[in-house]
C-alpha atoms as a PDB file:
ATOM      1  CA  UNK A   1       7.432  -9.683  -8.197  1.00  0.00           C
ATOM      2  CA  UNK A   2       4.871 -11.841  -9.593  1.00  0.00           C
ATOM      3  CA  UNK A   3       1.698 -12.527  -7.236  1.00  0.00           C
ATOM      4  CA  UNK A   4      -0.817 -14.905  -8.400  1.00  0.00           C
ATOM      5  CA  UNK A   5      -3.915 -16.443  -7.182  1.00  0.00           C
ATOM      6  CA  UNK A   6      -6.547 -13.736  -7.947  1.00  0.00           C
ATOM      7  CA  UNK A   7      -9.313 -16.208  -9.449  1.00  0.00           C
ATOM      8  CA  UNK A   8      -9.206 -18.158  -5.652  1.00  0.00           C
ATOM      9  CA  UNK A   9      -9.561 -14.492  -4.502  1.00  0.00           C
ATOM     10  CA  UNK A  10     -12.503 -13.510  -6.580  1.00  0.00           C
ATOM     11  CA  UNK A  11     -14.283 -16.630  -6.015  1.00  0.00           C
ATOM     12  CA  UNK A  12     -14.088 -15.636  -1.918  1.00  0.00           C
ATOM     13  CA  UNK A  13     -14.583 -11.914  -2.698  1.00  0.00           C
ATOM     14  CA  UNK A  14     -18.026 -12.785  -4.355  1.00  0.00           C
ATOM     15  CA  UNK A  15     -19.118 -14.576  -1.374  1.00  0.00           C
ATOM     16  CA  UNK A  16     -19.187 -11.027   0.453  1.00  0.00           C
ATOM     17  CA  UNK A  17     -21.789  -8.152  -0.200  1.00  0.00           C
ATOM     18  CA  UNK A  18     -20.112  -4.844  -2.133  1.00  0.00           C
ATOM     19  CA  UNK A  19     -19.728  -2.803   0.965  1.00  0.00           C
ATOM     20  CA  UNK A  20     -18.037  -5.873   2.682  1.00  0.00           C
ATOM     21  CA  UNK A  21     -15.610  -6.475  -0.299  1.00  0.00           C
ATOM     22  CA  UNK A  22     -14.558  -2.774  -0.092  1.00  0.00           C
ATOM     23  CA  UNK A  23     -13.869  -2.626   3.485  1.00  0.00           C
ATOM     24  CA  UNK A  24     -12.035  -6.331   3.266  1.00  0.00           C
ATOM     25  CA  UNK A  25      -9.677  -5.263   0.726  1.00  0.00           C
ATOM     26  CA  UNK A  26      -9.208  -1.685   1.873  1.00  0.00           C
ATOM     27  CA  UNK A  27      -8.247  -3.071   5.130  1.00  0.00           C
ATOM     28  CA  UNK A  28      -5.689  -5.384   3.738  1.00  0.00           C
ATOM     29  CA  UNK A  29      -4.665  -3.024   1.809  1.00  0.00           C
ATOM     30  CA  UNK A  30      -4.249  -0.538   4.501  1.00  0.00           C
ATOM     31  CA  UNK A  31      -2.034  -3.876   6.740  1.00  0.00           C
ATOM     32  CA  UNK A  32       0.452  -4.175   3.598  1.00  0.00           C
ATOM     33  CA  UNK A  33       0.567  -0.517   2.823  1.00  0.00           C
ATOM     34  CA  UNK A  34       2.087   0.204   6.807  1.00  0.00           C
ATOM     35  CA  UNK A  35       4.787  -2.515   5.935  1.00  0.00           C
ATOM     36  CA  UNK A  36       5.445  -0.378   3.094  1.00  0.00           C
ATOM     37  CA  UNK A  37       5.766   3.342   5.617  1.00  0.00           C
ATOM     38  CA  UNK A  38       7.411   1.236   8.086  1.00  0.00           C
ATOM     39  CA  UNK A  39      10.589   0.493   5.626  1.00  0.00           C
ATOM     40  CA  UNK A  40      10.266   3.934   3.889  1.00  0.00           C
ATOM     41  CA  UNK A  41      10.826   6.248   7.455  1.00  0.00           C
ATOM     42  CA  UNK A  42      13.274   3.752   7.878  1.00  0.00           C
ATOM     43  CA  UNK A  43      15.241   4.318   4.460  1.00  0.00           C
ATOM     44  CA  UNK A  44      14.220   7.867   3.822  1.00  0.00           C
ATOM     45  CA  UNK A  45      17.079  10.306   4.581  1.00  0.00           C
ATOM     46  CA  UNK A  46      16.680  12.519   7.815  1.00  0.00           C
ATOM     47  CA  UNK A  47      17.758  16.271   8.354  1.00  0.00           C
ATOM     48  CA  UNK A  48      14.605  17.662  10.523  1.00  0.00           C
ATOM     49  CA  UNK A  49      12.509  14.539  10.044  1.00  0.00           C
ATOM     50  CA  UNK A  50      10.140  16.304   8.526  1.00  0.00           C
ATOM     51  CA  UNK A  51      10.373  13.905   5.283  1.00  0.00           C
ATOM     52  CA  UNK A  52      10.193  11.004   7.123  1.00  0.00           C
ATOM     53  CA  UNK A  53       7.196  12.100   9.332  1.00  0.00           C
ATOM     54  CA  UNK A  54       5.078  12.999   6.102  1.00  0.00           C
ATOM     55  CA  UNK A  55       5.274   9.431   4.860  1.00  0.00           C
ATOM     56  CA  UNK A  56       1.660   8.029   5.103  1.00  0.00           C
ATOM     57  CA  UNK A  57      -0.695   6.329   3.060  1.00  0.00           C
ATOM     58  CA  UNK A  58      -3.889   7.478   1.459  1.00  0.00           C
ATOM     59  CA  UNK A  59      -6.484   6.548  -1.033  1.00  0.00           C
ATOM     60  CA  UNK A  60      -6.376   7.771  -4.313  1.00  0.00           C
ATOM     61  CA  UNK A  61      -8.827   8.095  -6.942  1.00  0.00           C
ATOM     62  CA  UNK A  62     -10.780   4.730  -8.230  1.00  0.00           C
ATOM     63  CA  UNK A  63      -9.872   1.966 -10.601  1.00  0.00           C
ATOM     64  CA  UNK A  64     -10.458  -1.680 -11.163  1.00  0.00           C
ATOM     65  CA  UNK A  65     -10.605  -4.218  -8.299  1.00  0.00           C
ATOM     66  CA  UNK A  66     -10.085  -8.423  -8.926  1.00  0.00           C
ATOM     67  CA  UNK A  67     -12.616  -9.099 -11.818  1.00  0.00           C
ATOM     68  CA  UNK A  68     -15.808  -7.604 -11.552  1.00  0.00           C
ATOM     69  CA  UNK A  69     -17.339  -7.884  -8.413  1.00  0.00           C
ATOM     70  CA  UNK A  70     -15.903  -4.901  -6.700  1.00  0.00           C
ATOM     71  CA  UNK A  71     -14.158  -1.277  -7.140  1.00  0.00           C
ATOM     72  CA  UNK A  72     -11.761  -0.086  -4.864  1.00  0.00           C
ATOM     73  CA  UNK A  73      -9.525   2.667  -4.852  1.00  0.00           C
ATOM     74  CA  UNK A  74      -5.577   2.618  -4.806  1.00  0.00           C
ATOM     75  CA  UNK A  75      -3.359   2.730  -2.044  1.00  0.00           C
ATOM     76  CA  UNK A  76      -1.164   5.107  -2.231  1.00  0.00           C
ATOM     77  CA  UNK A  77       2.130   5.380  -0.126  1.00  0.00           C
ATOM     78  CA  UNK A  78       4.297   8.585   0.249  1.00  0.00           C
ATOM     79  CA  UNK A  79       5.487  12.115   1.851  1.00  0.00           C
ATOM     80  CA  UNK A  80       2.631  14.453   1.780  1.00  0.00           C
ATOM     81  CA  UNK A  81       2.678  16.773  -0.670  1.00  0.00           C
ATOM     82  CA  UNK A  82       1.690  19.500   1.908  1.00  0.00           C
ATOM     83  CA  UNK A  83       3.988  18.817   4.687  1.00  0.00           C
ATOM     84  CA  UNK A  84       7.055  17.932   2.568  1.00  0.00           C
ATOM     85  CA  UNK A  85       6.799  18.953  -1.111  1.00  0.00           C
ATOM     86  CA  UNK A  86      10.111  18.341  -1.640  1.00  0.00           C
ATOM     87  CA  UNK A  87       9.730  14.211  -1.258  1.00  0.00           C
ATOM     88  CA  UNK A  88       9.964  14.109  -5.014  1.00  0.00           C
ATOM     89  CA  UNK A  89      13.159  16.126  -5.439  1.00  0.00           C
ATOM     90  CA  UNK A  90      15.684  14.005  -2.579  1.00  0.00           C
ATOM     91  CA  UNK A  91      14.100  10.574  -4.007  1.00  0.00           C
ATOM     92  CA  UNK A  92      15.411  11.722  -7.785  1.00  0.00           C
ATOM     93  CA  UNK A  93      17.248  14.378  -7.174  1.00  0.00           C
ATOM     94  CA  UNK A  94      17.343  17.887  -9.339  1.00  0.00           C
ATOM     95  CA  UNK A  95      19.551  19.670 -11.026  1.00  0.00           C
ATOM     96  CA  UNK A  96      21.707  20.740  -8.263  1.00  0.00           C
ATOM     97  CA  UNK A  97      21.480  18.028  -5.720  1.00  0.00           C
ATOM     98  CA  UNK A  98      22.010  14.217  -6.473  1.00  0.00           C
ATOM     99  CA  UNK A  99      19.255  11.934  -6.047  1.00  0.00           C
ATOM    100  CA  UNK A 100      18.857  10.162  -2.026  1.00  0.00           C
ATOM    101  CA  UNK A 101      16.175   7.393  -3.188  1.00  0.00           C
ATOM    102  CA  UNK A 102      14.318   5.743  -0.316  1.00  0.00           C
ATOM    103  CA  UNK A 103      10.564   5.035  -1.751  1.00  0.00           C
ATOM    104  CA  UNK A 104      12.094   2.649  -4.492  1.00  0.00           C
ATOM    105  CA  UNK A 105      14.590   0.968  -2.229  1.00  0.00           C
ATOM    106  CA  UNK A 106      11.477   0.513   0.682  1.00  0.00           C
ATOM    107  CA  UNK A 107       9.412  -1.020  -2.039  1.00  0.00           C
ATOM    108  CA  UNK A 108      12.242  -3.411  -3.014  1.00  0.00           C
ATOM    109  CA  UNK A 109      12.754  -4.816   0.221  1.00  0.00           C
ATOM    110  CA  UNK A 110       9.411  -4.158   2.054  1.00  0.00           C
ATOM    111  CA  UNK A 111       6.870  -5.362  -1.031  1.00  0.00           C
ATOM    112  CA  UNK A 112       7.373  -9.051  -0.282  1.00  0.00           C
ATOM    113  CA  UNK A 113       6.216  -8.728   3.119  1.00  0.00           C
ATOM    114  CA  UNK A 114       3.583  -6.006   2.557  1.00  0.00           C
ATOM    115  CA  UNK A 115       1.652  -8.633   0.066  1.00  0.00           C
ATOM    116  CA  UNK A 116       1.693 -10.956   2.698  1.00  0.00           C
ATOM    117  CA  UNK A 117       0.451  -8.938   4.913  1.00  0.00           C
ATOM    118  CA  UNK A 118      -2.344  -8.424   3.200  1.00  0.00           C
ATOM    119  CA  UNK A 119      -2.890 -11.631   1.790  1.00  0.00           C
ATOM    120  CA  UNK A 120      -2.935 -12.705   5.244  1.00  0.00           C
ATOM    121  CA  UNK A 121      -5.389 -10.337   6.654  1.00  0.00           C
ATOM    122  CA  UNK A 122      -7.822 -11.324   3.493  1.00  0.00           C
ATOM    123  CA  UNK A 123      -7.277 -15.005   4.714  1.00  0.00           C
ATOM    124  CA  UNK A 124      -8.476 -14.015   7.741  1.00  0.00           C
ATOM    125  CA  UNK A 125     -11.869 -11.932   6.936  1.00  0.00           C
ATOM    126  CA  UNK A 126     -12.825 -15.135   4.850  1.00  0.00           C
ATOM    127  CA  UNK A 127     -12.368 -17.830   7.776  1.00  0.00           C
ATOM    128  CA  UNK A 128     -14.464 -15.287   9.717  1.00  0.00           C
ATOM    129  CA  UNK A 129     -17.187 -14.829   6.883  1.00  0.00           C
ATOM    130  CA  UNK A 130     -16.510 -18.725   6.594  1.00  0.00           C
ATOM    131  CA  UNK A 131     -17.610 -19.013  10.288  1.00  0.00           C
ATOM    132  CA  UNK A 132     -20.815 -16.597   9.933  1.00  0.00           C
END
């Protein structure tokens, strides 16, 4: 998938004050990243539900936003490790069971939407720092 666009993004992220940036793009992040669980619970493959209850999202560790005006942390979409450790092991499989992949096949068909969600939810912070 290719997205482009970030320079007209980074031009209306510098408009906004750090903390505003942060919260802007972790919310839109946040609006593309339930697309994301939405698809995954519904690809995921279901024997207690447990697996497909665990899928949430989270924020990770730090890296590099659009250019330089802001950080923000990744987004990151899964099982939790806690509830259902064994998320890894029916998306690839191990040696004794074959693999039942449903992150990869959620990203494939949910990713398209999930940027536009987002996109449109960062359309819609600027029009409302646009407005004042």
């Amino acid at each position: 998938m290719r997205i482009e666009g970030f320079a007209k993004i980074d031009r209306h992220l510098a408009r906004l004050s750090r903390v505003s940036q942060r919260k802007v793009i972790e919310a839109a992040l946040r609006a593309g990243g339930q697309i994301l669980i939405d698809e995954a619970k519904l690809q995921v493959p279901v024997a207690t539900g447990t697996l497909r209850d665990s899928i949430t999202m989270r924020f990770g560790g730090r890296s590099s936003g659009a250019g330089q005006h802001f950080r923000s942390r990744d987004l990151v979409v899964g099982p939790r490790r806690r509830t259902a450790f064994y998320g890894s092991m029916v998306e690839f499989g191990t040696e004794d069971t074959a693999p039942e992949p449903y992150m990869r096949p959620a990203f494939e068909i949910a990713a398209p939407a999930a940027v536009r969600a987002a996109v449109d939810h960062l359309a819609g912070a600027w029009r409302a720092a646009e407005k004042g």
